[in-house]
PDB file of N, CA and C in Angstrom:
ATOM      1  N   UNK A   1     -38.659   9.159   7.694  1.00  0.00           N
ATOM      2  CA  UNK A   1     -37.415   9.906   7.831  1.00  0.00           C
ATOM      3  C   UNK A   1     -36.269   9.069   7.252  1.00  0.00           C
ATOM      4  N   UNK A   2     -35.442   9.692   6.446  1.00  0.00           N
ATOM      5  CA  UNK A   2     -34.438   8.859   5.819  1.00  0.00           C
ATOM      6  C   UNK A   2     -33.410   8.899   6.663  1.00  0.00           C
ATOM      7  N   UNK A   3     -32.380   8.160   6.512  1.00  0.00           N
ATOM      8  CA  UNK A   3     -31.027   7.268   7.652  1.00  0.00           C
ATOM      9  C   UNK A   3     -30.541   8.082   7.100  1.00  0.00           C
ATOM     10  N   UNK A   4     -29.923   8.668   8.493  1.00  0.00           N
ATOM     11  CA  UNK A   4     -28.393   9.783   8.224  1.00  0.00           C
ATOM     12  C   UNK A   4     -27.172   8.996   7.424  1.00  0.00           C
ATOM     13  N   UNK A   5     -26.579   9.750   6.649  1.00  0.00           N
ATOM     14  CA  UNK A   5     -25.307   9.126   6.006  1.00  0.00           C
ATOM     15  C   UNK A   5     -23.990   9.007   6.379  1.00  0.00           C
ATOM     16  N   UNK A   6     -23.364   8.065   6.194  1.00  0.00           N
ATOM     17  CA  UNK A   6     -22.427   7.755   7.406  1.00  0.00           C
ATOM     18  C   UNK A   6     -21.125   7.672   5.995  1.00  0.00           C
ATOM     19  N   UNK A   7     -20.154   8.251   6.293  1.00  0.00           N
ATOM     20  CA  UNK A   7     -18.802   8.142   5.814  1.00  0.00           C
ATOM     21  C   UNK A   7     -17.890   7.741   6.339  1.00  0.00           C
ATOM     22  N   UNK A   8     -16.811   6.391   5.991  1.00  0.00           N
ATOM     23  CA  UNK A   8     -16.246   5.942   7.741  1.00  0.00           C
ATOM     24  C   UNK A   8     -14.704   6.462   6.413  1.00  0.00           C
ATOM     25  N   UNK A   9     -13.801   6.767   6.927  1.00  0.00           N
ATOM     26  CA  UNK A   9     -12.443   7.207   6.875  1.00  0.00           C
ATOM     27  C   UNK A   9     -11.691   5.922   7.599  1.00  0.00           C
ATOM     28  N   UNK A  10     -11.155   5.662   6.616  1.00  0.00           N
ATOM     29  CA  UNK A  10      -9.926   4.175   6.953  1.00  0.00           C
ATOM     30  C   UNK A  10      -8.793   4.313   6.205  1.00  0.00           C
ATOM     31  N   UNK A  11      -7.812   4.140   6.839  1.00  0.00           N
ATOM     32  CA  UNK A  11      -6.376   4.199   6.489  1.00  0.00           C
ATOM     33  C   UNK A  11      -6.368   2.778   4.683  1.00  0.00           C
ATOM     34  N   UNK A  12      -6.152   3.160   3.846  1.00  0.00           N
ATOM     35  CA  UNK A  12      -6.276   2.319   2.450  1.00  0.00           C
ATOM     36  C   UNK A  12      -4.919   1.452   2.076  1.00  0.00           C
ATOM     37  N   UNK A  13      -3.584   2.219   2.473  1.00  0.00           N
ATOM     38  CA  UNK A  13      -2.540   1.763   1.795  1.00  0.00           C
ATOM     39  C   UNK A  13      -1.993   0.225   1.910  1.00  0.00           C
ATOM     40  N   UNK A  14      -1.649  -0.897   1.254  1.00  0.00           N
ATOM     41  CA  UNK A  14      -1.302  -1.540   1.949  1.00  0.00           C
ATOM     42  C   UNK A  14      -2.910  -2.616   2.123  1.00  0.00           C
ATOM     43  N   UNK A  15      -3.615  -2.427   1.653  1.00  0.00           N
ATOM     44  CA  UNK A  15      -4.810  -3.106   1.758  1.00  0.00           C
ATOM     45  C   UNK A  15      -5.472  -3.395   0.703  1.00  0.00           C
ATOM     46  N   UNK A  16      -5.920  -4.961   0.438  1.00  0.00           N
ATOM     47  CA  UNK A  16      -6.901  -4.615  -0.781  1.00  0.00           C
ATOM     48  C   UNK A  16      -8.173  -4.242  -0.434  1.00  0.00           C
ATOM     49  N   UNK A  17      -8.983  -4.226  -1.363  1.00  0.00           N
ATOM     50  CA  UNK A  17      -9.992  -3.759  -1.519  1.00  0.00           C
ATOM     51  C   UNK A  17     -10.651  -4.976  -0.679  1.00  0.00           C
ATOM     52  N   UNK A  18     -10.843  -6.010  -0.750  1.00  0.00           N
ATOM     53  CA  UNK A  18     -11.654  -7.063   0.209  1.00  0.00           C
ATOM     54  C   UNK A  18     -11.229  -6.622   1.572  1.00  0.00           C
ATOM     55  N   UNK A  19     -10.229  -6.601   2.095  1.00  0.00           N
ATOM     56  CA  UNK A  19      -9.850  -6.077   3.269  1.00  0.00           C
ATOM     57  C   UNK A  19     -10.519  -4.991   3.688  1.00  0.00           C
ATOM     58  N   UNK A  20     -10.498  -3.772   2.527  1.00  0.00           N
ATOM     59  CA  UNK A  20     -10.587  -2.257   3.066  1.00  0.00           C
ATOM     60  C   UNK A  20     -12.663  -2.877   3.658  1.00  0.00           C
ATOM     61  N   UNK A  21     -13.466  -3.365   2.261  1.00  0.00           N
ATOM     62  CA  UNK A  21     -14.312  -3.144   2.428  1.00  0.00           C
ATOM     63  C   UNK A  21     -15.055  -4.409   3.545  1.00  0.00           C
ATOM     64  N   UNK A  22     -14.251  -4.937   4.162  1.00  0.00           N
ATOM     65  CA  UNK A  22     -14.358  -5.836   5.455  1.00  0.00           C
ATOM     66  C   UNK A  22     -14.590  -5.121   6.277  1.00  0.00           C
ATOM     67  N   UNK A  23     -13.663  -4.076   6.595  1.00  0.00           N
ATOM     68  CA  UNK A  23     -13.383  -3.221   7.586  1.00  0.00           C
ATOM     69  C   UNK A  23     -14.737  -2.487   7.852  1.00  0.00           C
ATOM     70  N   UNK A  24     -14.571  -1.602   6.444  1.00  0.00           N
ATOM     71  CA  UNK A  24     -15.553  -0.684   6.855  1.00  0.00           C
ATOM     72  C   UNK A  24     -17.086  -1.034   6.757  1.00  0.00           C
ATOM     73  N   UNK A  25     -17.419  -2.555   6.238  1.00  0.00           N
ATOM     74  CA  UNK A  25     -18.822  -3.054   6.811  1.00  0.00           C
ATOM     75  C   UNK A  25     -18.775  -3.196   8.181  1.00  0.00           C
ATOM     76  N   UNK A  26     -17.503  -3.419   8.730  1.00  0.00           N
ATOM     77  CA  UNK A  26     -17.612  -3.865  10.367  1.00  0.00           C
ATOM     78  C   UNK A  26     -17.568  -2.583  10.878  1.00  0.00           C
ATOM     79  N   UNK A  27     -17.143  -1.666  10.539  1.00  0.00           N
ATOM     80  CA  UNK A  27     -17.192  -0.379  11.570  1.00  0.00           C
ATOM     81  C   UNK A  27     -18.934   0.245  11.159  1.00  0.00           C
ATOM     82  N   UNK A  28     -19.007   0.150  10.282  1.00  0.00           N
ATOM     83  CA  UNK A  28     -20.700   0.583   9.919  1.00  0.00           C
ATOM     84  C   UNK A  28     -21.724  -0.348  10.897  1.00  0.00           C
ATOM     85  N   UNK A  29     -21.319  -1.861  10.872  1.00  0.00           N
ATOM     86  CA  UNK A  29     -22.449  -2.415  12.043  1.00  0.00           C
ATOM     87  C   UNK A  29     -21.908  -2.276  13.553  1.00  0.00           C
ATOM     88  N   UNK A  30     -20.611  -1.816  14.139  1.00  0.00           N
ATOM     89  CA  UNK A  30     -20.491  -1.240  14.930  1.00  0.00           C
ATOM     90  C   UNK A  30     -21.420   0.069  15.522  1.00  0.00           C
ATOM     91  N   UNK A  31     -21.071   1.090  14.241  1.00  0.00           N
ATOM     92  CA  UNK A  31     -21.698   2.283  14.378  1.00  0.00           C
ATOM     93  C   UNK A  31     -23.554   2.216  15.092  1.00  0.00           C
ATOM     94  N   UNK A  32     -24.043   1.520  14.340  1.00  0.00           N
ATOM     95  CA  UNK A  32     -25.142   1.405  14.164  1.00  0.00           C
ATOM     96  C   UNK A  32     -26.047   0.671  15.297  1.00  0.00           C
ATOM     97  N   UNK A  33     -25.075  -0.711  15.945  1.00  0.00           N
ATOM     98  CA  UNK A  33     -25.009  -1.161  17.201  1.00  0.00           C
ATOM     99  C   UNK A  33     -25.039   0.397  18.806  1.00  0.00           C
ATOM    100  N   UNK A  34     -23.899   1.253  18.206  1.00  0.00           N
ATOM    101  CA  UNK A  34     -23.468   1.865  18.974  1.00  0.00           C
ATOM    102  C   UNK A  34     -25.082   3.220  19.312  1.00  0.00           C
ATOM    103  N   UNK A  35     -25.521   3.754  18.248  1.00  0.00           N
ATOM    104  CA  UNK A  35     -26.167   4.992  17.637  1.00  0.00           C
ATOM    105  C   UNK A  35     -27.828   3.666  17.898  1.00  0.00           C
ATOM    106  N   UNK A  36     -28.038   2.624  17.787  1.00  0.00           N
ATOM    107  CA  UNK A  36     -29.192   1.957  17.543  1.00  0.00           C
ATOM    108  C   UNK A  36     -30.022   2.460  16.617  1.00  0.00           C
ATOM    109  N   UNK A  37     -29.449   2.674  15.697  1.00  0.00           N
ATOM    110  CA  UNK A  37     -30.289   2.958  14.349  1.00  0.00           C
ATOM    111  C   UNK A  37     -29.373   2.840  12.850  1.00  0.00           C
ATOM    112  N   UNK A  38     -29.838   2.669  11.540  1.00  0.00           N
ATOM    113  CA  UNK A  38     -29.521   2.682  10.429  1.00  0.00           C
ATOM    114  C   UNK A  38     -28.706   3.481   9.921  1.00  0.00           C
ATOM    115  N   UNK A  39     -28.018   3.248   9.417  1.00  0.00           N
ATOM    116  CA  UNK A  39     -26.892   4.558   8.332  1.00  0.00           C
ATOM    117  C   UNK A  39     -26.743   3.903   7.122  1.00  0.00           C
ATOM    118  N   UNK A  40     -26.753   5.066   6.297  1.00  0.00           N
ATOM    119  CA  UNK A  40     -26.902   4.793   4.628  1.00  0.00           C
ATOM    120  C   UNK A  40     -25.351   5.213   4.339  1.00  0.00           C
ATOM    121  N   UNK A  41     -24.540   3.604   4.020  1.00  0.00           N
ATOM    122  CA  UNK A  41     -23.289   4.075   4.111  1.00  0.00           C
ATOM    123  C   UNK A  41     -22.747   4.611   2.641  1.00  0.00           C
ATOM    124  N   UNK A  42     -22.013   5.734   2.740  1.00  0.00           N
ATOM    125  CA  UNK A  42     -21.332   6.359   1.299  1.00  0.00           C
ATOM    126  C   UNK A  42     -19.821   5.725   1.165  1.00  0.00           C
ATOM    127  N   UNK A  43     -19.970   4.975  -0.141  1.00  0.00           N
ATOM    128  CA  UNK A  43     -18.664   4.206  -0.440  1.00  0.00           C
ATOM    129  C   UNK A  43     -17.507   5.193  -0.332  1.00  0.00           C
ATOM    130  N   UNK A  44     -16.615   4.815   0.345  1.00  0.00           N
ATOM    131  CA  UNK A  44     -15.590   5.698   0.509  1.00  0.00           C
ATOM    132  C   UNK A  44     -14.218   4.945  -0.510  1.00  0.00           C
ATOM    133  N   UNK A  45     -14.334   3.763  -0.937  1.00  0.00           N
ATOM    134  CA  UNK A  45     -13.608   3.008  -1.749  1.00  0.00           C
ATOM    135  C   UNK A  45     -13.725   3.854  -3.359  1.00  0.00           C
ATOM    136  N   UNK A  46     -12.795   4.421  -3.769  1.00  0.00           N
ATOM    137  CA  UNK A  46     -12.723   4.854  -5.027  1.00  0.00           C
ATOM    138  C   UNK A  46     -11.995   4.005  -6.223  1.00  0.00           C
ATOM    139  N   UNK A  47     -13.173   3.058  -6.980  1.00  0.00           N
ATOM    140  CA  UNK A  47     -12.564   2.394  -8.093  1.00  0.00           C
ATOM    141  C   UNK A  47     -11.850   2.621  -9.010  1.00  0.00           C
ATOM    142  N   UNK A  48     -12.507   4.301  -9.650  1.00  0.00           N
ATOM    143  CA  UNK A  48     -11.929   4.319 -10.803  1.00  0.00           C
ATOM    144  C   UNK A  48     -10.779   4.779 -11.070  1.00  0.00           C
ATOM    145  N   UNK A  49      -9.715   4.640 -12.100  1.00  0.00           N
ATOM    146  CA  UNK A  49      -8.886   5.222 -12.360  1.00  0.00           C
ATOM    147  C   UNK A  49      -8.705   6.489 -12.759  1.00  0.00           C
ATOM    148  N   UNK A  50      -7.896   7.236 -12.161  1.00  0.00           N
ATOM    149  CA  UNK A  50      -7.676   9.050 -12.593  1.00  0.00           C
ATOM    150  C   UNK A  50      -6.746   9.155 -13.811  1.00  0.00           C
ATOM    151  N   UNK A  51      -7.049   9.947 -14.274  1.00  0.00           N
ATOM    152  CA  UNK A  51      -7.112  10.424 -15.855  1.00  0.00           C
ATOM    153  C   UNK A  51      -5.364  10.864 -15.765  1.00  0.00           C
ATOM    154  N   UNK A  52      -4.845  10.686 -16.664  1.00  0.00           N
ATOM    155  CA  UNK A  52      -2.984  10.848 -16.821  1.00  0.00           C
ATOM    156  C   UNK A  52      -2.408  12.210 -16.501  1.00  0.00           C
ATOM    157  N   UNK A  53      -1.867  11.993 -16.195  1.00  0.00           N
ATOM    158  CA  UNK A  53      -1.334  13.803 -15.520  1.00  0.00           C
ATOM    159  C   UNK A  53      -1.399  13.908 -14.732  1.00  0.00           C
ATOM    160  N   UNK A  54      -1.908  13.504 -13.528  1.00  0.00           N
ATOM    161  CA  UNK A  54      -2.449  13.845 -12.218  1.00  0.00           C
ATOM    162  C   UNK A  54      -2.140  13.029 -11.333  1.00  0.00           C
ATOM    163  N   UNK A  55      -1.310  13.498 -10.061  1.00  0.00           N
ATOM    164  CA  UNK A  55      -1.093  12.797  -8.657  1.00  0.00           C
ATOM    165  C   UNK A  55      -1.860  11.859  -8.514  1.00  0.00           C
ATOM    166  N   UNK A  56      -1.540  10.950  -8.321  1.00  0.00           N
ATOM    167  CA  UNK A  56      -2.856   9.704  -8.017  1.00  0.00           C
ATOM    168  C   UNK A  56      -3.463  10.381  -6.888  1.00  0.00           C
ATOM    169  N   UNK A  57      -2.618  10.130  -5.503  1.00  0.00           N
ATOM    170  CA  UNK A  57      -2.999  10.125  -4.403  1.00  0.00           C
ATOM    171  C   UNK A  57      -3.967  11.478  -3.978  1.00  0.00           C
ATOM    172  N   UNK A  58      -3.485  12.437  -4.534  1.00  0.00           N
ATOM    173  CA  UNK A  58      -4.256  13.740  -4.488  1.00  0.00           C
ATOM    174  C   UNK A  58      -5.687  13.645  -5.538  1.00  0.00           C
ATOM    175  N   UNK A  59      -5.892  12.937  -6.536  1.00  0.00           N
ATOM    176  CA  UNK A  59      -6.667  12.595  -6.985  1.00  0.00           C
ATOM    177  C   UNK A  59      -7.881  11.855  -6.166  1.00  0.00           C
ATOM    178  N   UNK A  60      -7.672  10.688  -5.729  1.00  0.00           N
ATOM    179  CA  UNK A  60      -8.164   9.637  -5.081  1.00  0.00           C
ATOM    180  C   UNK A  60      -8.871  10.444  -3.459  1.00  0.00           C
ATOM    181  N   UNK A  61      -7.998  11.625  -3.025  1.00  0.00           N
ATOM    182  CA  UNK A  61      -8.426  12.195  -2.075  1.00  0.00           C
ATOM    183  C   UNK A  61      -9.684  13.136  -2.319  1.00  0.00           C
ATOM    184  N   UNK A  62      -9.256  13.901  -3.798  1.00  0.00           N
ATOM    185  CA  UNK A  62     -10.408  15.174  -3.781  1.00  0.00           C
ATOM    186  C   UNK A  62     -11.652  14.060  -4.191  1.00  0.00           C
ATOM    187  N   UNK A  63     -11.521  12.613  -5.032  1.00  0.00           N
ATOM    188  CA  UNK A  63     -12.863  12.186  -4.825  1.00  0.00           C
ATOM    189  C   UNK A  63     -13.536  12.023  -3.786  1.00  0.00           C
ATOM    190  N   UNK A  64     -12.760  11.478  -2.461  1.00  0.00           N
ATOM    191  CA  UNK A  64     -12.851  10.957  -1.139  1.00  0.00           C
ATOM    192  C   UNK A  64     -13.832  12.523  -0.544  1.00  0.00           C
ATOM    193  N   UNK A  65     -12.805  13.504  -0.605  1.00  0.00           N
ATOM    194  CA  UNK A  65     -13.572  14.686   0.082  1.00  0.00           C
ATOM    195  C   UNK A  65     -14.837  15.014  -0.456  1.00  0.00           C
ATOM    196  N   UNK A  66     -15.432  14.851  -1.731  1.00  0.00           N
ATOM    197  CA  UNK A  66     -16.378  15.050  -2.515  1.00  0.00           C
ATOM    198  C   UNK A  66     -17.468  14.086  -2.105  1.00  0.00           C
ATOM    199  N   UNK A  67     -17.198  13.115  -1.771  1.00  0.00           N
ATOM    200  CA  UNK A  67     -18.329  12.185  -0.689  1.00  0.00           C
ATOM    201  C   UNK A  67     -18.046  12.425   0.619  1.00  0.00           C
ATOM    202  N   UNK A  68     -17.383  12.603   1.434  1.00  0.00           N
ATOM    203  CA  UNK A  68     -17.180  13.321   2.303  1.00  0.00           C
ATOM    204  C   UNK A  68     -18.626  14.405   2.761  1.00  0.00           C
ATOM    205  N   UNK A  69     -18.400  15.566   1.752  1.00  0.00           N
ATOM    206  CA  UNK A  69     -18.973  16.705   1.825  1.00  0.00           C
ATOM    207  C   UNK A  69     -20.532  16.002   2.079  1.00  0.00           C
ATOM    208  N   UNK A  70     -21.099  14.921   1.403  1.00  0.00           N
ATOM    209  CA  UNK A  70     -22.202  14.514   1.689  1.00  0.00           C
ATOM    210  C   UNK A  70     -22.794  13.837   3.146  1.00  0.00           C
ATOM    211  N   UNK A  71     -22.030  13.373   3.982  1.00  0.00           N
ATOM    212  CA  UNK A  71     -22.084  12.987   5.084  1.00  0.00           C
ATOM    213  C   UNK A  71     -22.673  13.452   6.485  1.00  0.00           C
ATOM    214  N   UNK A  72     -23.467  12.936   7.069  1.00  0.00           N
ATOM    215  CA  UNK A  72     -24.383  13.565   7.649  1.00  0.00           C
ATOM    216  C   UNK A  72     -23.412  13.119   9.291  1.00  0.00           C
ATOM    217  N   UNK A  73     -22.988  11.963   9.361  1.00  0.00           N
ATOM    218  CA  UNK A  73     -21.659  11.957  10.241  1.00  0.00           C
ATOM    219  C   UNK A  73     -20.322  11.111   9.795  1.00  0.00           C
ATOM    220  N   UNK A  74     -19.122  11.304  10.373  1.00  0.00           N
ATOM    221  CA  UNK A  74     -18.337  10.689  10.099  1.00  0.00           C
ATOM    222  C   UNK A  74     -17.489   9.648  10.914  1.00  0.00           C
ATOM    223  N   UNK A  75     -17.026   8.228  10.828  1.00  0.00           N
ATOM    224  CA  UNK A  75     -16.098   7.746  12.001  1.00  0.00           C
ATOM    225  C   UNK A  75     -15.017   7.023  11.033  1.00  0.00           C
ATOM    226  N   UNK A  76     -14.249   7.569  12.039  1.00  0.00           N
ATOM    227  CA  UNK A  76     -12.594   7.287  11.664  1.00  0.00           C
ATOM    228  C   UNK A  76     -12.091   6.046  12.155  1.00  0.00           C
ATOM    229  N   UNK A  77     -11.379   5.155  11.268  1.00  0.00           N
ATOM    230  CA  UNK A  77     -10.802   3.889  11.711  1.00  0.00           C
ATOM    231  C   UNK A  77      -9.736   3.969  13.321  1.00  0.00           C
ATOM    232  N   UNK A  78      -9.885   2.964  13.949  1.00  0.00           N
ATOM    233  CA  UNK A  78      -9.185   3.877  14.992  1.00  0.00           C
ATOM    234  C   UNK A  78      -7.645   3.700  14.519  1.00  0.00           C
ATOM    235  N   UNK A  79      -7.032   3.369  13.209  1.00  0.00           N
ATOM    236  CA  UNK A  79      -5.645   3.567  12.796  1.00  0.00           C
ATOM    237  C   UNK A  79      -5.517   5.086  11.734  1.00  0.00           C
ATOM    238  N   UNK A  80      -6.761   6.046  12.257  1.00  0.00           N
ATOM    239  CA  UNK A  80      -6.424   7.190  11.101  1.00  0.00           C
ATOM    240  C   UNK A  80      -5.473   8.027  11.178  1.00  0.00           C
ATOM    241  N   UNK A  81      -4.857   8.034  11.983  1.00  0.00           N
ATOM    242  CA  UNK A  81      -3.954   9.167  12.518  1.00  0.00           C
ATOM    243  C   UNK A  81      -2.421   8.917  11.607  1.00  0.00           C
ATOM    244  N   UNK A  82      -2.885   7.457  10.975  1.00  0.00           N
ATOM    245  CA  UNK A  82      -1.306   6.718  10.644  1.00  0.00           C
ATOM    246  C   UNK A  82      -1.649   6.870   9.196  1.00  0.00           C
ATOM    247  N   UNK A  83      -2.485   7.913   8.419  1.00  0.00           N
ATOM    248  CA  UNK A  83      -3.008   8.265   7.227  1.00  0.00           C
ATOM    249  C   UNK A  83      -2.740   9.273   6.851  1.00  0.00           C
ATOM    250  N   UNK A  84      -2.326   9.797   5.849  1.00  0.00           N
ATOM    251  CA  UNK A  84      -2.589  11.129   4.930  1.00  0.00           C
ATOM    252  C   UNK A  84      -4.194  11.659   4.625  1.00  0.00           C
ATOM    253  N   UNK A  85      -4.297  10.899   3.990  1.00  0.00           N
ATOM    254  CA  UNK A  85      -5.496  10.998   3.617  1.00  0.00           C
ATOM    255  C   UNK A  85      -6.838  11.398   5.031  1.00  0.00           C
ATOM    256  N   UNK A  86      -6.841  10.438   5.485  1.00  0.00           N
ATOM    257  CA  UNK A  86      -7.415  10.107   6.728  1.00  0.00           C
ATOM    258  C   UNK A  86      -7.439  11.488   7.544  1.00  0.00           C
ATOM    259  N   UNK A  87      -6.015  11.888   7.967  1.00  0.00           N
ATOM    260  CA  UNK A  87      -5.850  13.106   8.696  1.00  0.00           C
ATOM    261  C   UNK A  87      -6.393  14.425   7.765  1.00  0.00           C
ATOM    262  N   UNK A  88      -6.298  14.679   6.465  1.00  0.00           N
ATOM    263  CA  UNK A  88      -7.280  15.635   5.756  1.00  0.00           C
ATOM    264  C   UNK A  88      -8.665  15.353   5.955  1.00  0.00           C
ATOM    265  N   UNK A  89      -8.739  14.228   5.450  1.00  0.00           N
ATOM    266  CA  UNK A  89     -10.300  13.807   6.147  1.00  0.00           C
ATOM    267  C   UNK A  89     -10.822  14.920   7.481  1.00  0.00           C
ATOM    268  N   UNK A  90     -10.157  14.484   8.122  1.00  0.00           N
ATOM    269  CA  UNK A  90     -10.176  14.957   9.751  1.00  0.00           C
ATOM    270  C   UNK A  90     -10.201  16.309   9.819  1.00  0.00           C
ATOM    271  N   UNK A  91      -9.160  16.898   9.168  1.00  0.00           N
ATOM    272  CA  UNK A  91      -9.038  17.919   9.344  1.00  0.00           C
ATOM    273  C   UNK A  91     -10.412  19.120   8.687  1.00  0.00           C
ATOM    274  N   UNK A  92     -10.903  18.225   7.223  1.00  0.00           N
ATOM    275  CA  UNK A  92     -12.336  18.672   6.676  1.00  0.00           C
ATOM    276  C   UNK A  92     -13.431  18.357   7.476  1.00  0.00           C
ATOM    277  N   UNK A  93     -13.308  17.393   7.957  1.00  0.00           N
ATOM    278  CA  UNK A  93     -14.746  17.411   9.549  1.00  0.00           C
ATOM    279  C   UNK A  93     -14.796  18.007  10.449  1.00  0.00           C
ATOM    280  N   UNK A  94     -13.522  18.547  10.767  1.00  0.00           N
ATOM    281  CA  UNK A  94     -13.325  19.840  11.954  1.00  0.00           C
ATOM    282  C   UNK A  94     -13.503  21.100  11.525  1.00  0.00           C
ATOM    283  N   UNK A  95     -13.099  21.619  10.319  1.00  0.00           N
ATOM    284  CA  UNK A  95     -13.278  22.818   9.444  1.00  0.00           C
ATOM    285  C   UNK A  95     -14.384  23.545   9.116  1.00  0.00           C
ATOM    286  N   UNK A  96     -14.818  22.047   8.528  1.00  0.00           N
ATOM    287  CA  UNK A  96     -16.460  22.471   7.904  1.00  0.00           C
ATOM    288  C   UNK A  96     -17.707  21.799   8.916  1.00  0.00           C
ATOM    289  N   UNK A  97     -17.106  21.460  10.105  1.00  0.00           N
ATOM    290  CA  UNK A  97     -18.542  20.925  10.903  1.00  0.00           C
ATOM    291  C   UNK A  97     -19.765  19.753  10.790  1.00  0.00           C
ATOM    292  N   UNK A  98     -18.776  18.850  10.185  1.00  0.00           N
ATOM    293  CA  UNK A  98     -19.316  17.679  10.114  1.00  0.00           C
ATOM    294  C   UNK A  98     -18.934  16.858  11.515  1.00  0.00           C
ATOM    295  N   UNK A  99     -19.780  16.711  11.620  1.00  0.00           N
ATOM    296  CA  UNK A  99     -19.880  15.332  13.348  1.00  0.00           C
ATOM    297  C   UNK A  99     -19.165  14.233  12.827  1.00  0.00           C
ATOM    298  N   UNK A 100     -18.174  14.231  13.712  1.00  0.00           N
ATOM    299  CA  UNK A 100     -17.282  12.619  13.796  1.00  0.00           C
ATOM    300  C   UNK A 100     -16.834  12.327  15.294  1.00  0.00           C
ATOM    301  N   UNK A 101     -16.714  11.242  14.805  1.00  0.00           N
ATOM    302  CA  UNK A 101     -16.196  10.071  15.492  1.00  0.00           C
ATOM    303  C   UNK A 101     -14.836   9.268  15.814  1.00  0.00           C
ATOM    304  N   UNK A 102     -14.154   9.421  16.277  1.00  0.00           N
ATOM    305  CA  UNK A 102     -12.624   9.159  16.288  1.00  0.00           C
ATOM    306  C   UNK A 102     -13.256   7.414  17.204  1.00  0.00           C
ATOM    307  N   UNK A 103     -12.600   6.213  16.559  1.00  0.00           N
ATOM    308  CA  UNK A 103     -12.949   4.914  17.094  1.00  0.00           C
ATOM    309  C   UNK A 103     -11.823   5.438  17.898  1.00  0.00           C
ATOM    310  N   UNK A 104     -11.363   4.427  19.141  1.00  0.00           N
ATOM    311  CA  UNK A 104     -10.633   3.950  19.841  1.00  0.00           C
ATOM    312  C   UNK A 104      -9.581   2.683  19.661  1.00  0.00           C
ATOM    313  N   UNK A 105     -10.723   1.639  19.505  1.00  0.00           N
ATOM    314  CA  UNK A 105      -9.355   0.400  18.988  1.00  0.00           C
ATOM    315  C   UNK A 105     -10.333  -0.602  18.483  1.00  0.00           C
ATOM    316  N   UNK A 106      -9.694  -1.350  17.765  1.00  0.00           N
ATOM    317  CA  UNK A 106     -10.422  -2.263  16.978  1.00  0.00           C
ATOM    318  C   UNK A 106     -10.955  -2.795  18.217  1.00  0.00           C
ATOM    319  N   UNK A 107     -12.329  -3.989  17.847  1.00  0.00           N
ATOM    320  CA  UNK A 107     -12.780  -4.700  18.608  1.00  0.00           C
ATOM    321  C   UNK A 107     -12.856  -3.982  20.567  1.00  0.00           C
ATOM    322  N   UNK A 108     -12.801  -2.583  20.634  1.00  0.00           N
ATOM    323  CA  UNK A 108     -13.039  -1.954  21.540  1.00  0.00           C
ATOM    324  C   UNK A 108     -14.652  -2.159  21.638  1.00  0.00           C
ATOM    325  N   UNK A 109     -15.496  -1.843  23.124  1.00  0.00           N
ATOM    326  CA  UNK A 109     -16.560  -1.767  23.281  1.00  0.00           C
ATOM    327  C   UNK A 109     -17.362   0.078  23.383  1.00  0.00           C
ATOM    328  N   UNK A 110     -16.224   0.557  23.589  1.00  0.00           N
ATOM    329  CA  UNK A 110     -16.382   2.066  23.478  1.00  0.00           C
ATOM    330  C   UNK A 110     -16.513   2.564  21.773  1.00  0.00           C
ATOM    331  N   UNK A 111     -17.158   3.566  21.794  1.00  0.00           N
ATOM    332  CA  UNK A 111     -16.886   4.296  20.343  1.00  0.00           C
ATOM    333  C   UNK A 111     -15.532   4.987  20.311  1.00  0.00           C
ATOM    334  N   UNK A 112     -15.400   6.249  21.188  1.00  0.00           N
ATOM    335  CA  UNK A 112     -14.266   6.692  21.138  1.00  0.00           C
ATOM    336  C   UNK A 112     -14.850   8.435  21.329  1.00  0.00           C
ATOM    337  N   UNK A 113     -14.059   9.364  20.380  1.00  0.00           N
ATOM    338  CA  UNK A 113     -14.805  10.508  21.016  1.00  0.00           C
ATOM    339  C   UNK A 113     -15.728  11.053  20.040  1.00  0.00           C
ATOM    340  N   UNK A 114     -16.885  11.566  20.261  1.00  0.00           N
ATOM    341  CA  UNK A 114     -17.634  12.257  19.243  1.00  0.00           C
ATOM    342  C   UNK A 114     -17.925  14.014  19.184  1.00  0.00           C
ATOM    343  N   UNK A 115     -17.457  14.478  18.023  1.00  0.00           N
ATOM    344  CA  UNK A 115     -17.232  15.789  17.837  1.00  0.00           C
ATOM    345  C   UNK A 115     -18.335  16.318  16.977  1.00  0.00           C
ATOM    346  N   UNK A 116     -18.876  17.105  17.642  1.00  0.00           N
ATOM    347  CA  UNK A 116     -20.373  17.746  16.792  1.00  0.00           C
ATOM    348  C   UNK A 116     -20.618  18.936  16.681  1.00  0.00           C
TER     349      UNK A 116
END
C-alpha cells in the first residue's frame, strides 16, 4: 500500500527557502510521529519563476493549489491564519474535502484539529 500524501501549508513571506523547508521537514516528522506512519511529502515550495505579465503572488498560489489538489491530507502551519495564501489553501480543503489539519503551536504536543 502506498503512503498517503501529505501537503503541509506554511505561511512563505519573509522566509527563505532554508527556513521554509526546515519547517516543513519538521511538521512532516511531527505528522508522522503523530498518525505513526509514513507520508509522501508534496513540495509545496515553488522554485520556478512565472512567466511576465502575471501577478506573482496569484501565480505562485494557482501552482500551490495544483499540488494541493493531489493531497491525500493536509496540515497547516500553526501561523496559517496570518497568510493569504495559506487561508485559500484552507479555504480549498474545506470546499473540496480534503482532510486537514489545523497545528496548534509550534513545538506543541497536540496536533490541533482534524477535519475530514
Amino acid at each position: 500500500m502506498a503512503n498517503p500524501k501529505l501537503f503541509i501549508s506554511i505561511p512563505m513571506r519573509g522566509y527563505d527557502d532554508d527556513e521554509v523547508r526546515a519547517a516543513i521537514l519538521g511538521i512532516k516528522e511531527f505528522t508522522e510521529r503523530m498518525y505513526d506512519r509514513e507520508f509522501d511529502l508534496i513540495d509545496s515550495l515553488i522554485e520556478e519563476e512565472p512567466p511576465d505579465g502575471v501577478m506573482q503572488d496569484a501565480y505562485y498560489l494557482g501552482k500551490s493549489i495544483q499540488k494541493l489538489s493531489a493531497a491525500d491530507i493536509c496540515v497547516f502551519h500553526p501561523e496559517w491564519k496570518n497568510a493569504r495564501g495559506c487561508i485559500i489553501e484552507h479555504m480549498v480543503c474545506a470546499m473540496y474535502d480534503i482532510p486537514y489539519v489545523e497545528l496548534k503551536e509550534e513545538n506543541s504536543s497536540e496536533m490541533g484539529d482534524y477535519h475530514d
